[in-house]
Protein backbone atom coordinates (compact mmCIF):
# COMPACT_ATOMS: atom_id res chain seq x y z
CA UNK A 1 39.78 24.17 -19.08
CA UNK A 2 37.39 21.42 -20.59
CA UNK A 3 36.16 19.23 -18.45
CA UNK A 4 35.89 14.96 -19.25
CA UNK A 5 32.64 13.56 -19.74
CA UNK A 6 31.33 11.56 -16.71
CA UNK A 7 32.21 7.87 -18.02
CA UNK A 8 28.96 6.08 -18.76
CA UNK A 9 26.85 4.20 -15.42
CA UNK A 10 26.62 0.69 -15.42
CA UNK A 11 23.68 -1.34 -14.36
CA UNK A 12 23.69 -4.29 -11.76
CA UNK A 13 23.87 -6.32 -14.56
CA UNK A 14 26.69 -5.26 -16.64
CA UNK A 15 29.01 -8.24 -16.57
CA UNK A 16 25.63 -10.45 -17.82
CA UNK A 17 25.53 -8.12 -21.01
CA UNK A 18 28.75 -8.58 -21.43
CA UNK A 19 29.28 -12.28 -20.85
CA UNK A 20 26.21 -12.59 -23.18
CA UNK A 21 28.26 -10.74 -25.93
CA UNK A 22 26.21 -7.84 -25.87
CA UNK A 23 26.36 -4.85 -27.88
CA UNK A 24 26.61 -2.00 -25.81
CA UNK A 25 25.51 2.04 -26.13
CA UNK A 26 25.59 4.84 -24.04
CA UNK A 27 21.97 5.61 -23.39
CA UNK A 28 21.09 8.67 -20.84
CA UNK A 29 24.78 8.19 -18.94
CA UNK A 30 24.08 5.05 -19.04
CA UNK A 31 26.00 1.90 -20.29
CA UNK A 32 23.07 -0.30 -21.51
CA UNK A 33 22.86 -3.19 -24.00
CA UNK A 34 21.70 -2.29 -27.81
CA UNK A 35 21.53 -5.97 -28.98
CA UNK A 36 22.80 -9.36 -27.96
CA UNK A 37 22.98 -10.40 -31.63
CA UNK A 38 19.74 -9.91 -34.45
CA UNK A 39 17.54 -7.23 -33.37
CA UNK A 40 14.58 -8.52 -35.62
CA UNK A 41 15.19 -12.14 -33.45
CA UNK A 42 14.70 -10.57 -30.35
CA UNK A 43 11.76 -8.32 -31.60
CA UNK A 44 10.07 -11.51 -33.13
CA UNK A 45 10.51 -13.33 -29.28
CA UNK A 46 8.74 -10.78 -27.73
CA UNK A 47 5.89 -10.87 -29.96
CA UNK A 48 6.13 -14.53 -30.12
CA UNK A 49 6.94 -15.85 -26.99
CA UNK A 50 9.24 -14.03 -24.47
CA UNK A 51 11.84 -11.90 -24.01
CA UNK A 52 14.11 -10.57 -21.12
CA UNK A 53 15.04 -6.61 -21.07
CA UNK A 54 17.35 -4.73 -18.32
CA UNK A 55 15.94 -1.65 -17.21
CA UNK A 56 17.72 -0.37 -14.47
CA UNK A 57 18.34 2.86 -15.87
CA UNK A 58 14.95 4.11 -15.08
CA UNK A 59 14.34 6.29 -12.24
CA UNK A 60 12.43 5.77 -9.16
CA UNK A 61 11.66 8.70 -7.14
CA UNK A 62 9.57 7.35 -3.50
CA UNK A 63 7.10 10.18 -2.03
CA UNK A 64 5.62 9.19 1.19
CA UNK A 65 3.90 11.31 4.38
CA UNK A 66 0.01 11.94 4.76
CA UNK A 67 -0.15 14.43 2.09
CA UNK A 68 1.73 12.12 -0.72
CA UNK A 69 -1.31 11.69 -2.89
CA UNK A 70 -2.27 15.41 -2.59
CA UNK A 71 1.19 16.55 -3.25
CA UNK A 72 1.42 14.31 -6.42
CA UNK A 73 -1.83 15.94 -7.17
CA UNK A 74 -0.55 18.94 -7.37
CA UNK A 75 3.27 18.21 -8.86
CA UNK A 76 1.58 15.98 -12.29
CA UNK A 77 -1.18 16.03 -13.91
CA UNK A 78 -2.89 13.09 -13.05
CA UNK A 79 -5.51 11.69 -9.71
CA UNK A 80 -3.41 10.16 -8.08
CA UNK A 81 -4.69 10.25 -5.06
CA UNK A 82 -8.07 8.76 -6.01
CA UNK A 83 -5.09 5.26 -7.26
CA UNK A 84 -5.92 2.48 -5.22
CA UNK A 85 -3.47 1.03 -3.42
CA UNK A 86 -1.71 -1.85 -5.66
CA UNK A 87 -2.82 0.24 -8.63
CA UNK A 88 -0.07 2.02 -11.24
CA UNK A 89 -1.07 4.85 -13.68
CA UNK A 90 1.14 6.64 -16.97
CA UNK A 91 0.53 10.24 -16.29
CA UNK A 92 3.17 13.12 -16.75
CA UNK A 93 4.84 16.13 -14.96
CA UNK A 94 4.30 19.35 -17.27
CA UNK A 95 5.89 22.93 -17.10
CA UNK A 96 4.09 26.07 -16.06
CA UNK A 97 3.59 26.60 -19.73
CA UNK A 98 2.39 23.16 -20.32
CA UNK A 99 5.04 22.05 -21.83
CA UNK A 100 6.10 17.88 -20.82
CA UNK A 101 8.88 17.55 -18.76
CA UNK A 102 8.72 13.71 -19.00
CA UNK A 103 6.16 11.45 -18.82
CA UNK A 104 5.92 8.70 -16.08
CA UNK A 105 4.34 5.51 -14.73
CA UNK A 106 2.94 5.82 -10.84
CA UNK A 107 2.73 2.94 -8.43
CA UNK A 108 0.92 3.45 -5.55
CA UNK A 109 2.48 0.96 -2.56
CA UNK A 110 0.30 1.81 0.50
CA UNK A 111 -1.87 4.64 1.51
CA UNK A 112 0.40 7.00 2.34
CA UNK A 113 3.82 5.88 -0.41
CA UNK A 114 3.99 6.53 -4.00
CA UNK A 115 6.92 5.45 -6.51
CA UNK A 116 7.44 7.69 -9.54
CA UNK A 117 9.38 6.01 -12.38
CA UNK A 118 10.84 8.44 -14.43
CA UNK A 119 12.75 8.09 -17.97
CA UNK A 120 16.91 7.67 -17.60
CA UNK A 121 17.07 10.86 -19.45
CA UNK A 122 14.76 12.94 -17.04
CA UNK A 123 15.30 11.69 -14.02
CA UNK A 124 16.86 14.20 -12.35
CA UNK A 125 14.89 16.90 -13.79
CA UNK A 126 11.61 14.87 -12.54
CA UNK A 127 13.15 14.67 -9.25
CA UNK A 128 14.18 18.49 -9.24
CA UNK A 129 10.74 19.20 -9.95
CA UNK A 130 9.08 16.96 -7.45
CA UNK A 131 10.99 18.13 -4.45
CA UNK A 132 9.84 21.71 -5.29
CA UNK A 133 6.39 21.29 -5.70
CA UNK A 134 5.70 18.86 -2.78
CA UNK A 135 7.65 21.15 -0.34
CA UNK A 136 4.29 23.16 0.65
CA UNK A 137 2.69 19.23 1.65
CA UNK A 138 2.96 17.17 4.64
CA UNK A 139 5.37 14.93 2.29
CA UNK A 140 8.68 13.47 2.08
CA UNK A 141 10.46 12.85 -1.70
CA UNK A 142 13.44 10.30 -1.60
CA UNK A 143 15.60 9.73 -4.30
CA UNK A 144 15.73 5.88 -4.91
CA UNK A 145 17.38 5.40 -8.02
CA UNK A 146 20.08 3.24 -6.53
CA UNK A 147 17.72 1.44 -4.33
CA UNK A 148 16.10 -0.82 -7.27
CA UNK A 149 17.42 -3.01 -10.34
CA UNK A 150 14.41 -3.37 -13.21
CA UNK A 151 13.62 -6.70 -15.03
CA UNK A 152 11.25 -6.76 -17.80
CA UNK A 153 9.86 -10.07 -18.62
CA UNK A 154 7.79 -9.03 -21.83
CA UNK A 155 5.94 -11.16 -24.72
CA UNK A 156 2.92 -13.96 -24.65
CA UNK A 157 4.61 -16.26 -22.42
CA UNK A 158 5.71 -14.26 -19.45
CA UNK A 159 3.11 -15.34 -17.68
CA UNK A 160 3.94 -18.92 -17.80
CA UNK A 161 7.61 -18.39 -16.89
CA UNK A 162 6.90 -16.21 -14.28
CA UNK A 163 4.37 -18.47 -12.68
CA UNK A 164 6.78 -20.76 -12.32
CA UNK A 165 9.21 -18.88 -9.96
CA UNK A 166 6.87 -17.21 -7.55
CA UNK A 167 3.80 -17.96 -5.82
CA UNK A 168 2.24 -14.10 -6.11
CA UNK A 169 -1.05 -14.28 -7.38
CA UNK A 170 -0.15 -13.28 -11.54
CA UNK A 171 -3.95 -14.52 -12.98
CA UNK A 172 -5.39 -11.48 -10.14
CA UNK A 173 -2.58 -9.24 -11.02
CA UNK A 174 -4.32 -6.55 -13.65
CA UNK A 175 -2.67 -4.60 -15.91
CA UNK A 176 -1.56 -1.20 -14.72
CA UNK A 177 -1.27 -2.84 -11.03
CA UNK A 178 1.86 -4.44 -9.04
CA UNK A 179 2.25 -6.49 -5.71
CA UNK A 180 4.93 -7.08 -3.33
CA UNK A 181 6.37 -10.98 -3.45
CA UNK A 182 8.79 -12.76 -4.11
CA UNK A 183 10.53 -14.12 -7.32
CA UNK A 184 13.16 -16.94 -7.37
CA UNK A 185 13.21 -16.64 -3.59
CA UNK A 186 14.02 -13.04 -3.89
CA UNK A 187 11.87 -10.12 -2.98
CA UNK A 188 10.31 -8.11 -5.49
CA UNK A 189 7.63 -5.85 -6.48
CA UNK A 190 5.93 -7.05 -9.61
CA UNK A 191 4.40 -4.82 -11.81
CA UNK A 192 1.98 -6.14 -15.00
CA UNK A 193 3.11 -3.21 -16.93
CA UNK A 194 5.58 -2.93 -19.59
CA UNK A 195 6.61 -0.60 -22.89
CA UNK A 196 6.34 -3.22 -25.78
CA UNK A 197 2.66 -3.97 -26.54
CA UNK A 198 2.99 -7.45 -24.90
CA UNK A 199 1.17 -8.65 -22.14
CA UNK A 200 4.26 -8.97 -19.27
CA UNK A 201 5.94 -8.13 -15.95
CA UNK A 202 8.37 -5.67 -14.73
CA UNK A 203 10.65 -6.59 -11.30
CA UNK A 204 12.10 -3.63 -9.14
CA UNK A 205 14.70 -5.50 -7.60
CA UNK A 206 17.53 -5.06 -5.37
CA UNK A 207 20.62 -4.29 -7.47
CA UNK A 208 22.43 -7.03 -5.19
CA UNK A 209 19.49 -9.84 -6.21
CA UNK A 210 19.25 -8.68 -10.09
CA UNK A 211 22.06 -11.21 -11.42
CA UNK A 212 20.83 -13.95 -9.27
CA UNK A 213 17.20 -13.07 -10.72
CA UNK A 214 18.25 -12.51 -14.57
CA UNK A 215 19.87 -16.16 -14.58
CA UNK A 216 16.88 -17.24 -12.44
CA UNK A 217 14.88 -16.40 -15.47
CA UNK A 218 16.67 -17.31 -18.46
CA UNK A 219 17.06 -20.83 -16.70
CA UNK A 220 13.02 -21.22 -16.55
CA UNK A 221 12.08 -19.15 -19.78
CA UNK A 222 14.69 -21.13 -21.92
CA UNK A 223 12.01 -23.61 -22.92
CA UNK A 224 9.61 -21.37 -23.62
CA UNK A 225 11.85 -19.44 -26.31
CA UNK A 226 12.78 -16.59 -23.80
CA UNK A 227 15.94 -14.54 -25.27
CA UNK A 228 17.73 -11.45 -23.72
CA UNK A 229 16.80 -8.74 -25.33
CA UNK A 230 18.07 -4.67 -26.00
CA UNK A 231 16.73 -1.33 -26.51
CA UNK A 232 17.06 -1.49 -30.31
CA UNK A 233 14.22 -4.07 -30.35
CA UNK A 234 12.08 -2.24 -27.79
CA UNK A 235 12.33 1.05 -29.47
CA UNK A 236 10.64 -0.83 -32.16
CA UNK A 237 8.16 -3.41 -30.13
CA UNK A 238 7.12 0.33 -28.52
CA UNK A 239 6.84 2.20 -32.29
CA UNK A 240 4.59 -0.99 -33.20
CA UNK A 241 2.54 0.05 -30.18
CA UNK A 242 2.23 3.59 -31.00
CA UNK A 243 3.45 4.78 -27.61
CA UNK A 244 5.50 7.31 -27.62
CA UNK A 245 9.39 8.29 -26.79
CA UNK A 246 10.45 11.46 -24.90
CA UNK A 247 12.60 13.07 -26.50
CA UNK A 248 10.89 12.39 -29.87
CA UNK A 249 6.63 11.83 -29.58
CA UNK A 250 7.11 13.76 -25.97
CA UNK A 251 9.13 17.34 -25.68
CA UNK A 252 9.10 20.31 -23.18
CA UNK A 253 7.99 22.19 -27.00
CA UNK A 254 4.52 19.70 -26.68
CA UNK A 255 1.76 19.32 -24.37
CA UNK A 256 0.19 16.17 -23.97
CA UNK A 257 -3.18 17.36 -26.48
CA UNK A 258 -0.76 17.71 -28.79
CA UNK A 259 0.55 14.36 -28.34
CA UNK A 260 -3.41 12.72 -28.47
CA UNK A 261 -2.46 12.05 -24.46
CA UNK A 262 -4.81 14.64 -22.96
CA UNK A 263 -6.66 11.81 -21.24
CA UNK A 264 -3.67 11.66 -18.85
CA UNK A 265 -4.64 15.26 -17.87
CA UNK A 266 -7.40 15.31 -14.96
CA UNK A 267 -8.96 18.90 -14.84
CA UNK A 268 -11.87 17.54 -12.23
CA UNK A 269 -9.44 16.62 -9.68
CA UNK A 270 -9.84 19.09 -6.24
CA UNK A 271 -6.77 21.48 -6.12
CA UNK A 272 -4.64 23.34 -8.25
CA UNK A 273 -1.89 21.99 -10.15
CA UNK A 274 1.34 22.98 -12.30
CA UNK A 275 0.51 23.98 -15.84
CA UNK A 276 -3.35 23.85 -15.58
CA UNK A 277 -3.90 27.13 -16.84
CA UNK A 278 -1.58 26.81 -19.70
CA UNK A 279 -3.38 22.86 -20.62
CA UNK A 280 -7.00 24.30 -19.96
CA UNK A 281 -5.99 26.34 -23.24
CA UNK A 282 -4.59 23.59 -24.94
CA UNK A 283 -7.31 21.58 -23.93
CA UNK A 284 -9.81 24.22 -25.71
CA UNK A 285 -7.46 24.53 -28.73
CA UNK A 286 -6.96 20.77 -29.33
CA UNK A 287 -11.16 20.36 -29.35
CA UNK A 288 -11.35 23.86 -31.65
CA UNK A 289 -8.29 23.68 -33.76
CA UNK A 290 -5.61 21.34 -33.30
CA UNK A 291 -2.25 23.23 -35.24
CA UNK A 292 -1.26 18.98 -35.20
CA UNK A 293 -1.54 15.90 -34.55
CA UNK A 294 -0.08 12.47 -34.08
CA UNK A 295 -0.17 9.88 -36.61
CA UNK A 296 1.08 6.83 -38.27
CA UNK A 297 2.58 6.58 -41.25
CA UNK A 298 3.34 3.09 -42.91
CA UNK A 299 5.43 2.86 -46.20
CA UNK A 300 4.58 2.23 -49.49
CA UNK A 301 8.38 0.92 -50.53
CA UNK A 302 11.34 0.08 -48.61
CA UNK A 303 13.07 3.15 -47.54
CA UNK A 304 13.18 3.66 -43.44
CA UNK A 305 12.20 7.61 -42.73
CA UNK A 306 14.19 9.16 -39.35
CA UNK A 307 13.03 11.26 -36.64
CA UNK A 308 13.54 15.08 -37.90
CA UNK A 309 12.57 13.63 -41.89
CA UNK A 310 10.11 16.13 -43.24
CA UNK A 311 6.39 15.11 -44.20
CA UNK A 312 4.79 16.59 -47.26
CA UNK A 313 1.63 17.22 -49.73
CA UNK A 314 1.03 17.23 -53.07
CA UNK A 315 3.28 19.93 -54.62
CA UNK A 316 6.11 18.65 -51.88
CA UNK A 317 4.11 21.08 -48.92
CA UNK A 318 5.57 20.48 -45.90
CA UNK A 319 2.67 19.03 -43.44
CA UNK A 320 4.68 18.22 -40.33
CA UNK A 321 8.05 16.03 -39.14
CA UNK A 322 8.91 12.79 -38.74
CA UNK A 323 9.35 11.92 -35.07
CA UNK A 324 10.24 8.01 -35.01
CA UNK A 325 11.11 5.41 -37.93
CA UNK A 326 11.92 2.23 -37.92
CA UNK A 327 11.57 -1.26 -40.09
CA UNK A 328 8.68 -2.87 -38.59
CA UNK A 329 9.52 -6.84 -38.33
CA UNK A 330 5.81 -7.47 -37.57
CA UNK A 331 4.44 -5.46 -40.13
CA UNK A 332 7.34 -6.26 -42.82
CA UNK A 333 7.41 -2.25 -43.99
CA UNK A 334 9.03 0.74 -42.62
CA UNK A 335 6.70 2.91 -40.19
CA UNK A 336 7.15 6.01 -38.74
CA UNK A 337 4.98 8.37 -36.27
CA UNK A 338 4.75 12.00 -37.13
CA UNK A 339 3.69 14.94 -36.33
CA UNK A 340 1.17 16.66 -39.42
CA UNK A 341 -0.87 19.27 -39.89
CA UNK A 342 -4.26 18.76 -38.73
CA UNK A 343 -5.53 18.59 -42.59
CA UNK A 344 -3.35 15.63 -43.44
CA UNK A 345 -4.01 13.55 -40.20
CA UNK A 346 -7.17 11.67 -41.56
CA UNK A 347 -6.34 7.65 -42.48
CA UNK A 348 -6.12 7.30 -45.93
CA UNK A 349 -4.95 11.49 -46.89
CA UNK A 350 -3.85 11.21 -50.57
CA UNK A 351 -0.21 12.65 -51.48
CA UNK A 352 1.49 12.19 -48.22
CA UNK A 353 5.07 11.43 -48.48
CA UNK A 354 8.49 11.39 -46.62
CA UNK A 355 11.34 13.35 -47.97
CA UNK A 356 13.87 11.04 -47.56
CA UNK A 357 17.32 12.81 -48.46
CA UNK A 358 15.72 14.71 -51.05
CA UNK A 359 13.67 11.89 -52.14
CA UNK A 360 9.76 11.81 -51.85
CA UNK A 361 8.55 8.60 -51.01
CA UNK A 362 4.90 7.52 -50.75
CA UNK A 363 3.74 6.73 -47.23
CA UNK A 364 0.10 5.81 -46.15
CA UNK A 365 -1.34 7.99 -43.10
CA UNK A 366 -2.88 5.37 -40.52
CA UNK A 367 -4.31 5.00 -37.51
CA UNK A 368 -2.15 4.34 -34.51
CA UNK A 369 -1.23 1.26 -33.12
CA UNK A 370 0.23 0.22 -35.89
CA UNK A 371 0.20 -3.62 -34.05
CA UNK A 372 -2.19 -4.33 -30.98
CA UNK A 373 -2.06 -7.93 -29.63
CA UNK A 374 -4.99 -10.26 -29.05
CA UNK A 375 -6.24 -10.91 -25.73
């Protein structure tokens, strides 16, 4: 007997999408938008002036008690117990082996609670993990994925439309920090963080204010050029930005040296943690001999290389893999990140190329970000 598949979850803000004439996918069980109508319009806003994402499929995971920062410690590789409180840091949760389970963004909201936001597609593995390794700590987990609704306000004028529907303090807020307030009246903690290369804000909200928010928005960024916007574009605002997508940049198969992430990895924290053992060695191998590395690779024609397209030499050697491609509207060529031997990963290797369905096209090996913006 075959069992249905679980029909997809819908966000707080379904009936918006749809009212707006969205596109819609199924994205990690969930229902989300792809596109409201041209992807490279809504790519161009961000960079240009704003634009307005639903996020709500992320997971938020609350650990709180007098041991929360140690536990966290222990459960990720980062220090988080040394983040101030306010502060937010990307680190990631690793196997035993030292492989990455997923990799995350950490708010600290007073000195003894944490929020953990976890991808869609991980979420439940991130909280599986989490509730194991805390459970020797003086620390509670609590799954809060239907507490919040997420609003991204991304691109150069976020801050301006923002500003102009909360009183919270946005020219003190860093990046990488977040403060509780209130936005449009309704309460909200406001995060300067965001996953498109753009200076902007994301809003954990309650799903019950997110509609009342989203239209709050789109009201005051209309004359600044804000547009609703879908994962197609961010997939490719983030590619732009070299960060990377689990599932593609980020798998249980990689650590995070192999990824160019071991920065996220804090050996000189006190304690032991998961996987430590396992990165120390990957740590050593990564400064000795790297087996690969990430890089960029920006086209020489017009053909758009996939994630799983094979990278080769001179002589059609295959270097390494494709892990993300995409037409780059800022750029105006196709890019792609890869994985490639360590021998090819120097800017400007000679004889790289993408076989793309059997045909080899030249591609130029370059430093990543492909796009950074000026501050």
């Amino acid at each position: 007997m075959t069992t249905a598949p679980a029909a997809p979850r819908r966000t707080a803000l379904d009936a918006v999408h749809r009212a707006l004439g969205a596109t819609m996918t199924d994205f990690a069980g969930w229902d989300m938008p792809l596109r409201y109508g041209s992807e490279r319009d809504e790519h161009n806003a961000v960079r240009n002036t704003a634009g307005l994402f639903d996020l709500s499929h992320m997971g938020e995971i609350t650990v709180t008690g007098p041991q929360a920062g140690e536990a966290l410690d222990f459960a990720l590789v980062g220090h988080l117990s040394a983040l101030a409180v306010g502060r937010a840091r990307y680190t990631m949760i690793c196997a035993a082996d030292g492989g990455i389970l997923d990799d995350l963004i950490v708010y600290r909201l007073g000195e003894a609670e944490f929020m953990v936001v976890a991808n869609a597609s991980n979420a439940q593995v991130v909280l599986d993990a989490v509730i194991d390794r805390v459970s020797g700590f003086d620390a509670e987990v609590r799954d809060d994925r239907d507490g919040y609704a997420l609003i991204a306000v991304q691109g150069p004028q976020s801050p301006a439309i923002l500003k102009s529907l909360t009183d919270a303090d946005l020219d003190g807020l860093k990046y990488y920090a977040g403060l509780p307030g209130t936005v449009a009246g309704r309460p909200a903690l406001i995060a300067r963080t965001g996953y498109t290369g753009e200076d902007g804000f994301e809003l954990f909200v309650s799903p019950t204010d997110a509609e009342t928010l989203w239209q709050a928005l789109t009201e005051a960024g209309t004359p600044y050029g804000l547009v609703p916007c879908g994962l197609s574009c961010r997939d490719t605002l983030r590619l732009e930005a070299g960060m990377p997508l689990y599932g593609h940049e980020l798998t249980t198969a990689l650590t995070p040296f192999d990824a160019g992430l071991g920065r996220v990895v804090k050996f000189d924290k006190p304690g032991d943690f998961v996987g430590r053992r396992a990165l120390e060695l990957a740590a050593e191998q990564a400064a000795a001999n790297p087996p690969r590395k990430l890089v960029g690779l920006a086209a020489q024609g017009r053909r758009v290389p996939r994630a799983g397209y094979q990278v080769t030499a001179e002589g059609g050697t295959v270097i390494g893999e494709v892990t993300s491609g995409a037409p780059s509207p800022t750029l105006g060529k196709p890019i792609a990140m890869a994985y490639v031997d360590a021998a090819h990963a120097a800017p400007g290797t000679p004889g790289v190329t993408v076989d793309i369905r059997g045909s080899h096209e030249p591609y130029e090996v370059v430093a990543l970000p492909f796009y950074k913006r000026q501050r």
